[in-house]
C-alpha atoms as a PDB file:
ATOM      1  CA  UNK A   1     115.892  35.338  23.861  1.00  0.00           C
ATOM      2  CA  UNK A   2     114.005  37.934  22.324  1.00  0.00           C
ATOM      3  CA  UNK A   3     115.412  40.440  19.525  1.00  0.00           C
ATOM      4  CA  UNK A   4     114.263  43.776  18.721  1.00  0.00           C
ATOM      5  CA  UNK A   5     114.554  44.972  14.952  1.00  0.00           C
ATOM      6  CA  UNK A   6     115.581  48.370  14.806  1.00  0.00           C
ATOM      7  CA  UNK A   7     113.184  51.045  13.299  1.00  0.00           C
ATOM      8  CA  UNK A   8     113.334  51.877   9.916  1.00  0.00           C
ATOM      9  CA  UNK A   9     114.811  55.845  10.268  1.00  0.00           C
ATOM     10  CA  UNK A  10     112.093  58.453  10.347  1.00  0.00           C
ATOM     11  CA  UNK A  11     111.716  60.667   7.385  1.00  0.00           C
ATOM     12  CA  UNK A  12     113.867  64.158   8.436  1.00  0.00           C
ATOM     13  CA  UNK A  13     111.801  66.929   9.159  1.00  0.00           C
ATOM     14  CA  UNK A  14     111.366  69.962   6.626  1.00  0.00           C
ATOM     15  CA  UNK A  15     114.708  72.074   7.331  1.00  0.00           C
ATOM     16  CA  UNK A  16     112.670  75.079   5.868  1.00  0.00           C
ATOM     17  CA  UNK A  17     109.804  74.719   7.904  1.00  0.00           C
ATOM     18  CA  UNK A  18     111.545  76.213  11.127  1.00  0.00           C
ATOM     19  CA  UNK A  19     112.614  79.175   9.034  1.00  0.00           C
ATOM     20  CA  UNK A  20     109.200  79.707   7.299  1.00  0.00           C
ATOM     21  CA  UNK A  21     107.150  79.809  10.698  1.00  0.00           C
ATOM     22  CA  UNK A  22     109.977  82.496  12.158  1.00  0.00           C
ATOM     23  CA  UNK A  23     109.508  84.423   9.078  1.00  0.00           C
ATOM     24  CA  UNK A  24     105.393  84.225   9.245  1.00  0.00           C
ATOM     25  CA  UNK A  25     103.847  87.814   9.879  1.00  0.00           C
ATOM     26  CA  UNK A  26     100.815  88.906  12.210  1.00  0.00           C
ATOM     27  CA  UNK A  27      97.787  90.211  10.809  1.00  0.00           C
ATOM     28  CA  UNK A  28      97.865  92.249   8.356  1.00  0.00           C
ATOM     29  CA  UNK A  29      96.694  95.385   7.607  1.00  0.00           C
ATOM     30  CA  UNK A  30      93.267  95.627   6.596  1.00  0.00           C
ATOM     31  CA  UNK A  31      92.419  96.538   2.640  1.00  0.00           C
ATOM     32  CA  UNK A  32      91.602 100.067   1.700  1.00  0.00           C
ATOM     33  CA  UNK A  33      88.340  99.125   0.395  1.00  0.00           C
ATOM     34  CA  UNK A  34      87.327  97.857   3.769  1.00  0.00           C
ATOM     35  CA  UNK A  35      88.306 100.457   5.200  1.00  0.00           C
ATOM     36  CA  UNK A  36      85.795 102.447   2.693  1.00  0.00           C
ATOM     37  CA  UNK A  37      83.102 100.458   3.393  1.00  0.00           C
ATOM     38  CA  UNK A  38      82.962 101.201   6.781  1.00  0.00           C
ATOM     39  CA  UNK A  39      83.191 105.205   6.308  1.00  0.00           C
ATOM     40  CA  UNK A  40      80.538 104.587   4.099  1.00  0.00           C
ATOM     41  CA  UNK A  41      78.240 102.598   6.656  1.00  0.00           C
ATOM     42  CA  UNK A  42      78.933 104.963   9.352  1.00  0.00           C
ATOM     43  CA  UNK A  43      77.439 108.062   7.269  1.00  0.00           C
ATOM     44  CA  UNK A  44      74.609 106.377   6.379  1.00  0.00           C
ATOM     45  CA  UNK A  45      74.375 105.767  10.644  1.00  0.00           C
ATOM     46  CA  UNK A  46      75.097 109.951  10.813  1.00  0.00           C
ATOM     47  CA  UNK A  47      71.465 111.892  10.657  1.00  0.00           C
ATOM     48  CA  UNK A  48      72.678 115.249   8.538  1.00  0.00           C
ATOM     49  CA  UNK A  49      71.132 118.177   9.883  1.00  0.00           C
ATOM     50  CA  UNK A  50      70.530 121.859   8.121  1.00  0.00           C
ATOM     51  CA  UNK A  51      72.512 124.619   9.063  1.00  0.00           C
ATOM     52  CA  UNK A  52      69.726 127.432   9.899  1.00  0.00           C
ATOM     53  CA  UNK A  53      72.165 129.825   8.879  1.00  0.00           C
END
């Protein structure tokens, strides 16, 4: 006859956890100096021309 010991009982999972990845956001707005940075580049990309008036 063969006897099976039962399993020590598993460590309980993180009760917060569930809440936390509910509560977890998308992406995020991107920072105003970003944001700069690219107005910036895209001048330098702009060729300024005179006004003949």
């Amino acid at each position: 006859m063969l006897r099976v010991q039962p399993a020590p009982p598993l460590k309980p999972r993180n009760p917060f956890a569930g809440f936390a990845k509910q509560r977890s956001a998308g992406s995020h707005e991107k920072p105003v100096a970003s944001e700069r940075l690219a107005a910036k580049r895209a001048l330098k990309k702009v060729k300024l021309e005179a006004d003949d008036e």
